[in-house]
C-alpha atoms as a PDB file:
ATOM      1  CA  UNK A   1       6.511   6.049   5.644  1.00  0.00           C
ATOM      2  CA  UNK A   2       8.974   3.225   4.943  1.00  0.00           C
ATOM      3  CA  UNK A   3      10.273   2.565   2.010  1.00  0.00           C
ATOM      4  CA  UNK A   4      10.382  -1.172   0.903  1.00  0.00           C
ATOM      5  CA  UNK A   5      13.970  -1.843  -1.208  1.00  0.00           C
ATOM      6  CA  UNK A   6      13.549  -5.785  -1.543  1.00  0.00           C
ATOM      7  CA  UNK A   7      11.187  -8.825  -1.674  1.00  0.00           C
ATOM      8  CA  UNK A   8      12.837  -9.873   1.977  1.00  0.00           C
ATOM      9  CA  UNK A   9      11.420  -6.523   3.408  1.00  0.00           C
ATOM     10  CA  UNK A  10       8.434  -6.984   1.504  1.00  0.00           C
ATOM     11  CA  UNK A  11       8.188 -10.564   2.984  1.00  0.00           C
ATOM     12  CA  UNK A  12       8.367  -8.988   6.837  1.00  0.00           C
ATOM     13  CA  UNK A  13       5.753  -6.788   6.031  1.00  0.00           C
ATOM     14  CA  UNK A  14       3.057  -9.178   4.866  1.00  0.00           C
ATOM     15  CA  UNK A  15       4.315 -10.875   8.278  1.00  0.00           C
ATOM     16  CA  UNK A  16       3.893  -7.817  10.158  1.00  0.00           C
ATOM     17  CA  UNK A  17       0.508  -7.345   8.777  1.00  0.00           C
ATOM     18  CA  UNK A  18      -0.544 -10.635  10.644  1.00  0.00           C
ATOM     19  CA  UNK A  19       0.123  -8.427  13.708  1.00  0.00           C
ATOM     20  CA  UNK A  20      -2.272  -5.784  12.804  1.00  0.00           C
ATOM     21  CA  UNK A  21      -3.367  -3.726   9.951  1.00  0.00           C
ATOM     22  CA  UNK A  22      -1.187  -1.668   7.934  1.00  0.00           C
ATOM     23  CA  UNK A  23      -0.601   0.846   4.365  1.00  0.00           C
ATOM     24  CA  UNK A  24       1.403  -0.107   1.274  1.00  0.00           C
ATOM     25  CA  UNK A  25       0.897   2.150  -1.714  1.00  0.00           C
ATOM     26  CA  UNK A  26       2.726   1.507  -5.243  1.00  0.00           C
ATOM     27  CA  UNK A  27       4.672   4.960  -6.173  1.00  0.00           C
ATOM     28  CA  UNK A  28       5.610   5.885  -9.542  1.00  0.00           C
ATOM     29  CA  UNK A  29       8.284   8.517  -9.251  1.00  0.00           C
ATOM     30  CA  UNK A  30       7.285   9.531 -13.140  1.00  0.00           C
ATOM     31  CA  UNK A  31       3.322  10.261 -12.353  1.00  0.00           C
ATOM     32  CA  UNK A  32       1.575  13.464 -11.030  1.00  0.00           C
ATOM     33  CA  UNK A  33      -1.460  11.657  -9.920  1.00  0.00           C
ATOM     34  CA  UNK A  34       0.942   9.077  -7.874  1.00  0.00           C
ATOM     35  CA  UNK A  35       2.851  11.689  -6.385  1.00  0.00           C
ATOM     36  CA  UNK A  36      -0.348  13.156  -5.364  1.00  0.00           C
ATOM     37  CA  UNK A  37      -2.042  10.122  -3.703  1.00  0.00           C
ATOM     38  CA  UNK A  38       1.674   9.545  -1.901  1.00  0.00           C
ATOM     39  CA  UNK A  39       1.046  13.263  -0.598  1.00  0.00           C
ATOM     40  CA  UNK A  40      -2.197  12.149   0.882  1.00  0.00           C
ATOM     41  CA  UNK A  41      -0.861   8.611   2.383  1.00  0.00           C
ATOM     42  CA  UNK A  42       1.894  10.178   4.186  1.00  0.00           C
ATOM     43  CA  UNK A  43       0.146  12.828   5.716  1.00  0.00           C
ATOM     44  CA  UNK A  44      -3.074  10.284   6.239  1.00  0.00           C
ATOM     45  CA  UNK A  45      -2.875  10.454  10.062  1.00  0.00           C
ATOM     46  CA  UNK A  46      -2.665   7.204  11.863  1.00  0.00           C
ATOM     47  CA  UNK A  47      -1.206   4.722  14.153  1.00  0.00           C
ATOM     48  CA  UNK A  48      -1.139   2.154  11.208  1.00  0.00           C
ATOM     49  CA  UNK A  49       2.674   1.604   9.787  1.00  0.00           C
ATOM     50  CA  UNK A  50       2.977   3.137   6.101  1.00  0.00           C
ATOM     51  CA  UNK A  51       5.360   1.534   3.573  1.00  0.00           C
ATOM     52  CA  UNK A  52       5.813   2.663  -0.079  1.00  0.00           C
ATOM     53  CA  UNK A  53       7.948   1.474  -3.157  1.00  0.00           C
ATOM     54  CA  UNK A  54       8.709   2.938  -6.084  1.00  0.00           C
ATOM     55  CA  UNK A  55       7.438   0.644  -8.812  1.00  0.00           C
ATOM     56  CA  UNK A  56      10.467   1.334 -11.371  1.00  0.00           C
ATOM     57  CA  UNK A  57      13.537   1.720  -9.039  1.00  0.00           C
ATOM     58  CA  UNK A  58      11.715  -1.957  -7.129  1.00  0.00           C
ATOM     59  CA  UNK A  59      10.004  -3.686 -10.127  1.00  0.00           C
ATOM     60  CA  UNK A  60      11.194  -7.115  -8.689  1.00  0.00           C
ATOM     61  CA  UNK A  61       8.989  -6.038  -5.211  1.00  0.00           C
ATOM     62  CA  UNK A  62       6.306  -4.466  -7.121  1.00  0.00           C
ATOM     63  CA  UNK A  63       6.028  -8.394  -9.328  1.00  0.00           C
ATOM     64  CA  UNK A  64       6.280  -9.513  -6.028  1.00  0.00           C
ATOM     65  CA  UNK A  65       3.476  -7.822  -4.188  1.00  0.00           C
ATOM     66  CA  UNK A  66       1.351  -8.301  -7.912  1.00  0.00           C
ATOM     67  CA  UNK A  67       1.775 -11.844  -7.655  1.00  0.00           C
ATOM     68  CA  UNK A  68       1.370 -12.447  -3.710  1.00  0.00           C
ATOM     69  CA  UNK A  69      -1.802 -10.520  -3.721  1.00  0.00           C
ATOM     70  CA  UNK A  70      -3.281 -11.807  -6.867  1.00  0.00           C
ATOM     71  CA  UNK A  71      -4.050  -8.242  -7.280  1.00  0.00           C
ATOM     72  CA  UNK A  72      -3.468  -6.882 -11.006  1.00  0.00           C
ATOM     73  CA  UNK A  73      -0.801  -3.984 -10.880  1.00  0.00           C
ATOM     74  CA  UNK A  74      -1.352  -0.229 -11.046  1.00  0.00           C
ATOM     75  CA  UNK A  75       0.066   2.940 -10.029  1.00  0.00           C
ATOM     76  CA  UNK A  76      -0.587   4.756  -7.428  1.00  0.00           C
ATOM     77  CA  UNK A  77      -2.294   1.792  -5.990  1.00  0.00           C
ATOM     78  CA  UNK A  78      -2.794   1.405  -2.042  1.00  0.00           C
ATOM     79  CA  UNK A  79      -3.546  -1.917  -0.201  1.00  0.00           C
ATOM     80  CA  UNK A  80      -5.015  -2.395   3.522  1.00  0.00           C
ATOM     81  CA  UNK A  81      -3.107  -5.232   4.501  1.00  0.00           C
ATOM     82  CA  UNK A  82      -4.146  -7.384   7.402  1.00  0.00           C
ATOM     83  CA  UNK A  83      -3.623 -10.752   8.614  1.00  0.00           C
ATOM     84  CA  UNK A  84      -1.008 -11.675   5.567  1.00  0.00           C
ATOM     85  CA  UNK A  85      -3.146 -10.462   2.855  1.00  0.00           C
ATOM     86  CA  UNK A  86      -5.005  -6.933   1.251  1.00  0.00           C
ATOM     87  CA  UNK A  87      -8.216  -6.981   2.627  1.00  0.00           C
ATOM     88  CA  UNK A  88      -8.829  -3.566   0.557  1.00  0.00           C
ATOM     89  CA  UNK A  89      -7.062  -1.543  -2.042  1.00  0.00           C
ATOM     90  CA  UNK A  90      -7.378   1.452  -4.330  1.00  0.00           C
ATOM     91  CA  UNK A  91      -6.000   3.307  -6.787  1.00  0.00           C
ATOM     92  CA  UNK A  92      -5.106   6.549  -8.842  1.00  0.00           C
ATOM     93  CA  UNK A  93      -7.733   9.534  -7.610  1.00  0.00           C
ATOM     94  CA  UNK A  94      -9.399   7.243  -5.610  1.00  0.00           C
ATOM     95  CA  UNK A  95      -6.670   6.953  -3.073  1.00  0.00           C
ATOM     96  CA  UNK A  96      -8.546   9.352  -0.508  1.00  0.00           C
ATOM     97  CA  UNK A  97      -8.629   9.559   3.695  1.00  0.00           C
ATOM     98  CA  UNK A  98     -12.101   9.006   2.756  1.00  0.00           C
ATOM     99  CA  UNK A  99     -11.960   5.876   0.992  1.00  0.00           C
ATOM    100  CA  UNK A 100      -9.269   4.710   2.949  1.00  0.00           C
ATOM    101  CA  UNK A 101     -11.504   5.489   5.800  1.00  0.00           C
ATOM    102  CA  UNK A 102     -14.043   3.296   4.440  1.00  0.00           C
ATOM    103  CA  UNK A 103     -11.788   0.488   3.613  1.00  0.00           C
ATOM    104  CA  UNK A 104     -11.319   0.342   7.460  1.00  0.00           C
ATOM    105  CA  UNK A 105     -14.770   0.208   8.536  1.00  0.00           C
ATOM    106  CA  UNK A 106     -15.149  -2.507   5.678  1.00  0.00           C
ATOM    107  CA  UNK A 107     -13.433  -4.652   7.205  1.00  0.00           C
ATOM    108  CA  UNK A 108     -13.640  -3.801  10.722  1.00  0.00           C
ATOM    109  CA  UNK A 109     -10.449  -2.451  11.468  1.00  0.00           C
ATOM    110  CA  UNK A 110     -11.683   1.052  12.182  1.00  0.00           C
END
């Protein structure tokens, strides 16, 4: 997983996305549940690019990615990305293969 350091890398990721589908997940280096659900996205096996950012060493990307996505914060919280936007997201225990699994097939990207 790659980890996203400013709103510029942020920016080339919701481009990227337009490309294809791909993982962000929200990190708080503080939490035992978000350490857990970043255990599960890294070792979530896929051809999908994973990126990650810790919410309170990047709290200008994690505003960032709030605002762009019009998606109230939380953390752990995961987003399906595709063409620009987050087709899907998650969060805490419910960040699962399973549900990300799901999220796919959703939205057709499985």
């Amino acid at each position: 997983m790659k980890e996203l350091l400013s709103i510029e890398e942020w920016n080339d990721v919701v481009e990227k996305s337009k490309e294809g589908p791909l993982l962000v997940l929200k990190h708080s280096t503080t939490c035992p549940i978000s350490t857990s659900a970043y255990n599960r996205v890294e070792a979530y096996e896929t051809d999908m690019p994973k990126f990650f950012l810790k919410v309170r060493e990047s709290r200008p990307v994690s505003n960032e990615i709030e605002s762009d996505l019009g998606i109230v914060h939380q953390s752990p919280q995961l987003f399906l990305m595709n063409d620009g936007k987050a087709v899907w997201n998650a969060s805490h225990t419910v960040i699962t293969n399973n549900e990300i699994n799901r999220g796919l097939k959703e939205n057709n990207l499985a």
